[in-house]
Protein backbone atom coordinates (compact mmCIF):
# COMPACT_ATOMS: atom_id res chain seq x y z
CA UNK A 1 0.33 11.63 -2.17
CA UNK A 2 -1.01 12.06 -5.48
CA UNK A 3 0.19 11.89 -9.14
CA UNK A 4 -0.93 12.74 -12.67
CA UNK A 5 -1.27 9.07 -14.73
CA UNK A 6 1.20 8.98 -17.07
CA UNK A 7 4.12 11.19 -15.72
CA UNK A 8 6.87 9.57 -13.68
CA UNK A 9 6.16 9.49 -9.09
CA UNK A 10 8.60 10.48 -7.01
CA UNK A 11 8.13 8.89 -3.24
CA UNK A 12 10.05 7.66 -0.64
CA UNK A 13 9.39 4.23 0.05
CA UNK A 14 9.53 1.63 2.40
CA UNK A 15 9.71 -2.57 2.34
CA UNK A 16 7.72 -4.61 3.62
CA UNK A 17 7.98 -8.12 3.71
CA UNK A 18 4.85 -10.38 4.90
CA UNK A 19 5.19 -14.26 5.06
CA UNK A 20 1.58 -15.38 4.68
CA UNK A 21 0.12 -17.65 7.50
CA UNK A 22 -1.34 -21.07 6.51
CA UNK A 23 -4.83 -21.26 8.37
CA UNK A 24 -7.51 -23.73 7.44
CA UNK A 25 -5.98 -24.18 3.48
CA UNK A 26 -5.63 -20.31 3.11
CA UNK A 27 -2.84 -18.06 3.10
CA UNK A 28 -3.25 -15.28 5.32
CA UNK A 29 -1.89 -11.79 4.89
CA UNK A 30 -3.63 -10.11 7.81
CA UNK A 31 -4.63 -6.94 5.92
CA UNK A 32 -7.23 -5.47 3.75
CA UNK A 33 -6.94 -2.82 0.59
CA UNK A 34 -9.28 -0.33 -0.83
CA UNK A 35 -8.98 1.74 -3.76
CA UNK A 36 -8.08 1.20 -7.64
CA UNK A 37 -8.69 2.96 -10.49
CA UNK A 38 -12.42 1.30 -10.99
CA UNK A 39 -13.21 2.88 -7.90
CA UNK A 40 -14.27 6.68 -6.72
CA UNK A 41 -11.21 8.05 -4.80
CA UNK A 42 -13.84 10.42 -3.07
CA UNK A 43 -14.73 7.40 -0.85
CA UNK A 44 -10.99 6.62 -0.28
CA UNK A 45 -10.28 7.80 3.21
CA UNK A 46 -6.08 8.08 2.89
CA UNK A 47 -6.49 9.83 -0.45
CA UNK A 48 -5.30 13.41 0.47
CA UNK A 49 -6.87 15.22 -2.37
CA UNK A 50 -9.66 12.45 -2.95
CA UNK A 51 -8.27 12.37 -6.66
CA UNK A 52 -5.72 9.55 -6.16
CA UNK A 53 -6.66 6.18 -7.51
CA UNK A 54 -4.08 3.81 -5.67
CA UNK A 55 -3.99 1.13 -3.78
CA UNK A 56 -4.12 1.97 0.15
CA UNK A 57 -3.58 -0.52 3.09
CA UNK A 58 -7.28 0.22 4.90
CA UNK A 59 -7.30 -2.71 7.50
CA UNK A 60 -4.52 -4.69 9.81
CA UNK A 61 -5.09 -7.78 11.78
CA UNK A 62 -3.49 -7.17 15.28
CA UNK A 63 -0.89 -9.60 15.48
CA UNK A 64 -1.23 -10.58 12.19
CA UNK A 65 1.38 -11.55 9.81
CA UNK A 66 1.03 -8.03 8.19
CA UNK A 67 1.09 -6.32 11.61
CA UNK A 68 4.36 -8.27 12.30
CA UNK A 69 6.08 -6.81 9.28
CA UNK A 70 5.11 -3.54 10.02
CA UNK A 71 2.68 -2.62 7.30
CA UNK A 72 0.34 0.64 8.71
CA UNK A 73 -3.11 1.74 7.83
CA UNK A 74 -2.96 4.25 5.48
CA UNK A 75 0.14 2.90 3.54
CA UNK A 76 0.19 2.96 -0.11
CA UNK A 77 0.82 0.51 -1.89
CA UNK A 78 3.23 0.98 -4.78
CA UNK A 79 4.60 -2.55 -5.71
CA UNK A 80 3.54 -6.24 -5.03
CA UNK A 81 6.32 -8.88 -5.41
CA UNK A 82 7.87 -6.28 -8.11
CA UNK A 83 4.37 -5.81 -10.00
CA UNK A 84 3.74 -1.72 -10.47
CA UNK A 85 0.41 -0.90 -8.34
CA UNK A 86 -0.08 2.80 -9.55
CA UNK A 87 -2.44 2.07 -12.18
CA UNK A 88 -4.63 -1.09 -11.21
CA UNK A 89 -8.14 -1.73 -10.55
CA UNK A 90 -9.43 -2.92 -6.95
CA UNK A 91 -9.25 -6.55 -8.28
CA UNK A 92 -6.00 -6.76 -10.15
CA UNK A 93 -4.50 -5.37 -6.81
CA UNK A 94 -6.40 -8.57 -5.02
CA UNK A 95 -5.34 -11.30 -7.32
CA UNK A 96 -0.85 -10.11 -6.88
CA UNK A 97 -1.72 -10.14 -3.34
CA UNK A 98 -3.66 -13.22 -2.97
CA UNK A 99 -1.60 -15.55 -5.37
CA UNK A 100 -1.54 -19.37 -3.67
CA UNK A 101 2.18 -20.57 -5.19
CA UNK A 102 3.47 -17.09 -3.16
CA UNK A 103 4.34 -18.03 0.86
CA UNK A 104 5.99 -14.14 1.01
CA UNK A 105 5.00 -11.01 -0.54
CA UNK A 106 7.39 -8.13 -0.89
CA UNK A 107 5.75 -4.99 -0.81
CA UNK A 108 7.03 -1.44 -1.62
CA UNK A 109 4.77 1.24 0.19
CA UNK A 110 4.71 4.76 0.85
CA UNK A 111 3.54 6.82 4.14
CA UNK A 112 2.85 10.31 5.08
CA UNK A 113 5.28 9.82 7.31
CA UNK A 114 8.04 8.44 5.34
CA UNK A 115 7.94 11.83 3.10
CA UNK A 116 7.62 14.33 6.16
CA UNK A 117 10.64 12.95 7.70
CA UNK A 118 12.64 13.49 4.01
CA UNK A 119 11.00 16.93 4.15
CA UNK A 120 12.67 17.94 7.73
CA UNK A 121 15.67 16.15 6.77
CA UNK A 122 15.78 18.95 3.76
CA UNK A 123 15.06 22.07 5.99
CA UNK A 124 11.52 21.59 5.05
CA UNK A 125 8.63 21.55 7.33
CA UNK A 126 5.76 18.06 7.66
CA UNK A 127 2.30 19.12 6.79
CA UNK A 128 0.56 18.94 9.49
């Protein structure tokens, strides 16, 4: 899914709530991120057109609290705890997930397969 900065997104989304584990003094979400405006999209392995800049779920835990909630590989994610994610750097992104007063983070994300099942719901066809 891509988008041109500045011009309002249209996706179907999904919620996912993840109550961090407590392990050792940390707070565990069981998942890592890649992408971000700061970095090249060309490296990004979910972006489809290796333009997009977002923020894209590229690790899960097995059994992890993420895992548990239901959060894939390859989801994109658009909000963190109500905090727009379109348009933030590889860090910002970090720091809204990792905050240490937050036990639960409430996540908005976005899948291919989210928007092909919309798309054959419409009469369309899923990209294959």
């Amino acid at each position: 899914m891509s988008f041109i900065p500045g011009q309002p997104v249209t996706a179907v989304v999904e919620r996912v709530e993840i109550k961090k584990l407590f392990q050792g003094g940390n707070l565990i979400l069981g998942f890592s991120i890649g992408g971000g405006i700061d970095q090249d999209p060309g490296q990004n392995p979910y972006s489809e057109d290796k333009s997009d800049k977002g923020i894209y779920v590229t690790r899960i835990s097995p059994g992890g609290p993420a895992d548990e909630a239901g959060l894939k590989m390859g989801d994109k994610i658009m909000q963190v705890n109500g905090w727009d994610m379109t348009m933030v750097t590889h860090d910002q992104a970090r720091k809204k997930l990792t905050k240490k007063n937050e036990s639960v983070v409430r996540l908005l994300v976005t899948r291919r397969s989210l928007e092909d099942a919309v798309k054959q719901s419409k009469g369309g066809y899923a990209q294959q």
